[in-house]
Structures are given as structure tokens and as C-alpha cells.
C-alpha atoms as a PDB file:
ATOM      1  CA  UNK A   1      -2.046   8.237 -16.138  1.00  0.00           C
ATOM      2  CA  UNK A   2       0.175  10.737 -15.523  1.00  0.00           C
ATOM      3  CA  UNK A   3      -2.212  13.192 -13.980  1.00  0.00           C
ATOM      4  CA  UNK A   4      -4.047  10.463 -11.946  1.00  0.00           C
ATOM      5  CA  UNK A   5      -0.141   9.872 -10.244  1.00  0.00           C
ATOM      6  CA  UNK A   6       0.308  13.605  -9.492  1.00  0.00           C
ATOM      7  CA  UNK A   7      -3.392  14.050  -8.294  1.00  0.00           C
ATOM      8  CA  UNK A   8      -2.493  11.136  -5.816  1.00  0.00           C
ATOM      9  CA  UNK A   9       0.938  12.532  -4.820  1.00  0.00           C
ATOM     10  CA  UNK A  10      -0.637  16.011  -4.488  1.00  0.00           C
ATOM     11  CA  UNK A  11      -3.752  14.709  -2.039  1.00  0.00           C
ATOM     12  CA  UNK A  12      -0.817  12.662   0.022  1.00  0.00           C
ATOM     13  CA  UNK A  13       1.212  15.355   0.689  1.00  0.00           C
ATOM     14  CA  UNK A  14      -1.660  17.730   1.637  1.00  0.00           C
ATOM     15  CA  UNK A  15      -3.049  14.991   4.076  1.00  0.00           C
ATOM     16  CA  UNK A  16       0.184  14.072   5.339  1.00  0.00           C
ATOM     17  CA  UNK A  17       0.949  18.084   5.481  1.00  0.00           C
ATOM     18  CA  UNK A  18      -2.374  18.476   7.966  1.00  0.00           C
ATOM     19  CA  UNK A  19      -1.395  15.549   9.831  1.00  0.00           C
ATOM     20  CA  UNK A  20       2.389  17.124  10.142  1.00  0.00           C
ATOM     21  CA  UNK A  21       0.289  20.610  11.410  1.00  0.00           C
ATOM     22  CA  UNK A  22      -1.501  19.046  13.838  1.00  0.00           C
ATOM     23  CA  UNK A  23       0.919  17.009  15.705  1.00  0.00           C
ATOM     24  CA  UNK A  24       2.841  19.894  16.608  1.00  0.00           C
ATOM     25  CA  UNK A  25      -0.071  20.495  18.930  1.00  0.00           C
ATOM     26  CA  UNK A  26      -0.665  17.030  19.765  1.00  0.00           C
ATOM     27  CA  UNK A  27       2.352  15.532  21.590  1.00  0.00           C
ATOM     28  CA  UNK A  28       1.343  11.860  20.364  1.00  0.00           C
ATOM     29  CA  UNK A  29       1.326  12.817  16.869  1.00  0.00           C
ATOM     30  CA  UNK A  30       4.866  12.902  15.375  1.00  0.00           C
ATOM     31  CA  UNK A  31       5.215  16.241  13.286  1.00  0.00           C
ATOM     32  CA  UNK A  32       8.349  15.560  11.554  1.00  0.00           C
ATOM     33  CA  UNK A  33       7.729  12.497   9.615  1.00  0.00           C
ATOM     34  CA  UNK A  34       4.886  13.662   7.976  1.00  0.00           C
ATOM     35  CA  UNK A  35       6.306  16.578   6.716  1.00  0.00           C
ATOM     36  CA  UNK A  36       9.204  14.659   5.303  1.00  0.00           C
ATOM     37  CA  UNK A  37       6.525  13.004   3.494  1.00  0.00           C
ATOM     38  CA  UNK A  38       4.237  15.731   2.300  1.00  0.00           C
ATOM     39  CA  UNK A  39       7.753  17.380   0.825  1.00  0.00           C
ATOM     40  CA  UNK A  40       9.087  14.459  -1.006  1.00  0.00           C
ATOM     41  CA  UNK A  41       5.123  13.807  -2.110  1.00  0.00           C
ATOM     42  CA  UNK A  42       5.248  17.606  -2.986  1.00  0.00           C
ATOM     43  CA  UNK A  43       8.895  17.584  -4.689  1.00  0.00           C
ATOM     44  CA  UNK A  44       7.615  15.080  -7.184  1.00  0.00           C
ATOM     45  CA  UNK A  45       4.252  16.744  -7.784  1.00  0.00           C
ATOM     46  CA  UNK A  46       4.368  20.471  -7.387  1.00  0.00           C
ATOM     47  CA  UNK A  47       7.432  22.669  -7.628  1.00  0.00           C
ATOM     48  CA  UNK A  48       5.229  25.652  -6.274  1.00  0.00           C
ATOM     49  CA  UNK A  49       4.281  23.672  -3.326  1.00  0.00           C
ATOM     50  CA  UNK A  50       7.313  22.213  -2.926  1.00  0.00           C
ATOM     51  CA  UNK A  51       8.797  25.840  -2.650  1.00  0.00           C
ATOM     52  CA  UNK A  52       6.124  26.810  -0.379  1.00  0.00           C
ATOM     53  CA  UNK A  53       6.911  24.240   2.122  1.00  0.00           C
ATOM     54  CA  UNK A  54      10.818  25.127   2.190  1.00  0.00           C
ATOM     55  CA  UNK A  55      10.256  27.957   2.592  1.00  0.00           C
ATOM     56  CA  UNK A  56       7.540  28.287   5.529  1.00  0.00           C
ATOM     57  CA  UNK A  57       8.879  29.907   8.344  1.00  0.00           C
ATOM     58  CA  UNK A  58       7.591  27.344  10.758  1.00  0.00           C
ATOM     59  CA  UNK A  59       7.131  24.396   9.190  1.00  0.00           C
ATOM     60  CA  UNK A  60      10.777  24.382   7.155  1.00  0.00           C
ATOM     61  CA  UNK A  61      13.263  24.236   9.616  1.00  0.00           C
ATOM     62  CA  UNK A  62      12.310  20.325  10.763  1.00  0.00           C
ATOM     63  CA  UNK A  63      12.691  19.444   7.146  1.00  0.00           C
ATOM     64  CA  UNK A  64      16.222  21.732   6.769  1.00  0.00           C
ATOM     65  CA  UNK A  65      17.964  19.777   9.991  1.00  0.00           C
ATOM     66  CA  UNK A  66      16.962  16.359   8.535  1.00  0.00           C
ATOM     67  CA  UNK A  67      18.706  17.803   4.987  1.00  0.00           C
ATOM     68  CA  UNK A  68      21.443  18.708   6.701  1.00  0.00           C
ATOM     69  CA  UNK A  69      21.816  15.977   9.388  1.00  0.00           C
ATOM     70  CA  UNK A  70      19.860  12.731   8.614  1.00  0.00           C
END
């Protein structure tokens, strides 16, 4: 059971990850909350991914303000 809930939480936060990606090209497409999600979806499924995401040049500092600021 345990597997099937990180499987889940890892496909989320890839989907919600490519989502995130492409609204920064599409102005209708909110980039922001969907990386929130894909690194709280990422937090409780892969450290390594989790890390990844923190640390992207581009795509962290979004989720570092909202740490930081709310």
C-alpha cells in the first residue's frame, strides 16, 4: 500500500511539475501553484526529487518567495 501511495504522489507531482513548466509560457496557465504542488507531492515521495526541484535554477525561486513570504 505503501508503494501504490508514493507511485501516486510521484506521478502527481511530475504532472503537476509539466503543467507548472508549461504555464510559464502560457500566460493562462498559472505556474506557481503547480509547482507548490509537485514539491509538497515530491517532499513526501522523493527526497532526490524533492532536492532537485529546490534546487533548479529556474524553477526554485517561485517556490523560495512563497517559503519565505506566504
Amino acid at each position: 500500500m505503501r508503494n501504490v501511495k508514493k507511485l501516486f504522489l510521484l506521478t502527481l507531482g511530475f504532472l503537476s511539475l509539466a503543467l507548472g513548466i508549461i504555464g510559464i509560457f502560457l500566460p493562462l496557465l498559472p505556474t506557481t501553484p503547480f509547482l507548490l504542488l509537485s514539491a509538497f507531492c515530491f517532499a513526501r515521495s522523493s527526497a532526490r526529487f524533492h532536492g532537485w526541484l529546490m534546487s533548479h535554477p529556474v524553477l526554485s525561486p517561485p517556490l523560495k518567495d512563497w517559503q519565505e513570504r506566504g
